[in-house]
Protein backbone atom coordinates (compact mmCIF):
# COMPACT_ATOMS: atom_id res chain seq x y z
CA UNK A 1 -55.52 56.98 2.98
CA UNK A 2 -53.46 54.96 0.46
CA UNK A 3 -49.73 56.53 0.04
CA UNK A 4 -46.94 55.29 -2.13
CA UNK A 5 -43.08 56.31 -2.12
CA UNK A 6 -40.84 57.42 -4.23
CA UNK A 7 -37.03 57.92 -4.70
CA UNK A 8 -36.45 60.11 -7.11
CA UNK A 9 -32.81 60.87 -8.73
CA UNK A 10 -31.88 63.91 -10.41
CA UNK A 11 -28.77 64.33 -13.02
CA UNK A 12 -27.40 66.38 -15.23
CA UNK A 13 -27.91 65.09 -19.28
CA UNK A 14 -25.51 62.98 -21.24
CA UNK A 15 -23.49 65.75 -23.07
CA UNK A 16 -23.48 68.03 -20.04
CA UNK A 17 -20.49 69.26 -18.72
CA UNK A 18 -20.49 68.24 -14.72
CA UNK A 19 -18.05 70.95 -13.30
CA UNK A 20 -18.17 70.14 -10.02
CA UNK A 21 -17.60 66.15 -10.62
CA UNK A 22 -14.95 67.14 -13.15
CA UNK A 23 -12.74 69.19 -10.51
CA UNK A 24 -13.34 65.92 -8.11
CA UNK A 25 -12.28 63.40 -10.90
CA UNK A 26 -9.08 65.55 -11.37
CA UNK A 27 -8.14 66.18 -7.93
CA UNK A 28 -8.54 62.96 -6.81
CA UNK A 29 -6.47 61.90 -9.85
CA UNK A 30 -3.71 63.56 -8.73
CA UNK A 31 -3.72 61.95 -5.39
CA UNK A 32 -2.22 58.80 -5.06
CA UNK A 33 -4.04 58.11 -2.25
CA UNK A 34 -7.28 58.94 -3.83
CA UNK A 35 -7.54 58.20 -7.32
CA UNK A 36 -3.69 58.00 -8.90
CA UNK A 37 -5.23 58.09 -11.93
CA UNK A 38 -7.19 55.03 -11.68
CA UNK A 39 -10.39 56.84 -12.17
CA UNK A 40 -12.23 57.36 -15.17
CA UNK A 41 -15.51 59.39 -15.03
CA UNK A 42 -17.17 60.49 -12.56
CA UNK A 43 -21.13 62.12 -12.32
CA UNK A 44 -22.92 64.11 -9.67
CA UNK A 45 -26.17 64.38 -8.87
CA UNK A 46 -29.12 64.80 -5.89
CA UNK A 47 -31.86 62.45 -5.09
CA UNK A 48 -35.02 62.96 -2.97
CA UNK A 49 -37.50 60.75 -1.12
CA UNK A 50 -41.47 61.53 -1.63
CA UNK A 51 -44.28 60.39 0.50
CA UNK A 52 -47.63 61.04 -1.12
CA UNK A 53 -51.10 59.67 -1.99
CA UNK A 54 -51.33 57.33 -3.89
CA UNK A 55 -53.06 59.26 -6.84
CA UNK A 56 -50.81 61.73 -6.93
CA UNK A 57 -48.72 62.78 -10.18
CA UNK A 58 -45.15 62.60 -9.16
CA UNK A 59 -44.45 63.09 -12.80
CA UNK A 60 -45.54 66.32 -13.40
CA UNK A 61 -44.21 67.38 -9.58
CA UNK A 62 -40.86 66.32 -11.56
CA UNK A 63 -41.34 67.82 -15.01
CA UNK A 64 -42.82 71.36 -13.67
CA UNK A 65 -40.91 72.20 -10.39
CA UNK A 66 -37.85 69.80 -9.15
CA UNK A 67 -36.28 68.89 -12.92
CA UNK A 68 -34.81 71.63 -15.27
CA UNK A 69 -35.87 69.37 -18.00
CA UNK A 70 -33.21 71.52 -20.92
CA UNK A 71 -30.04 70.36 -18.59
CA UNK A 72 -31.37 67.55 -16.38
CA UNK A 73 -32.80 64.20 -16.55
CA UNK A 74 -34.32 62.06 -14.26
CA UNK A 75 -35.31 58.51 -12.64
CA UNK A 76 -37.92 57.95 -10.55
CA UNK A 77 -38.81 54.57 -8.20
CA UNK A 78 -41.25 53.35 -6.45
CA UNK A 79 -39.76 52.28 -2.67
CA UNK A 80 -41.04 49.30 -1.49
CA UNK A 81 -41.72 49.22 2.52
C-alpha cells in the first residue's frame, strides 16, 4: 500500500482577532527581557501531521472536520521522507 504525508497548518483568517497571540505580543512587550517593544505582530496557530493512502482526500478531511472554514484558513504539504 502506497501512503503519502502531510503537514497540515491551521490559522485563524486575515482580519481575525488572535486573542491569545495578542495578550502574548503585549506581555512580552512589556518585558524588557522579552520583547521591550521590539515586537510587532504576532499569530497563533496548530499544525498536524497525516499519514494516509495515497488516494485519500486530505482536502475534504480539512474542509469538513479539522478547519472551521468561516474563521480559519489553512495550508497543507506534502512531507517528503
Amino acid at each position: 500500500m502506497e501512503t503519502d504525508k502531510f503537514r497540515i497548518t491551521i490559522s485563524l483568517r486575515e482580519g481575525m482577532t488572535d486573542i491569545p497571540a495578542n495578550a502574548i505580543l503585549e506581555t512580552a512587550n512589556q518585558n524588557e527581557e522579552l520583547g521591550d517593544g521590539k515586537l510587532i505582530s504576532m499569530k497563533m496557530g496548530r499544525w498536524m501531521e497525516v499519514e494516509c493512502e495515497a488516494e485519500f482526500d486530505i482536502f475534504n478531511l480539512c474542509e469538513k472536520l479539522l478547519v472551521n472554514n468561516v474563521t480559519e484558513e489553512y495550508k497543507v504539504e506534502r512531507i517528503e521522507d
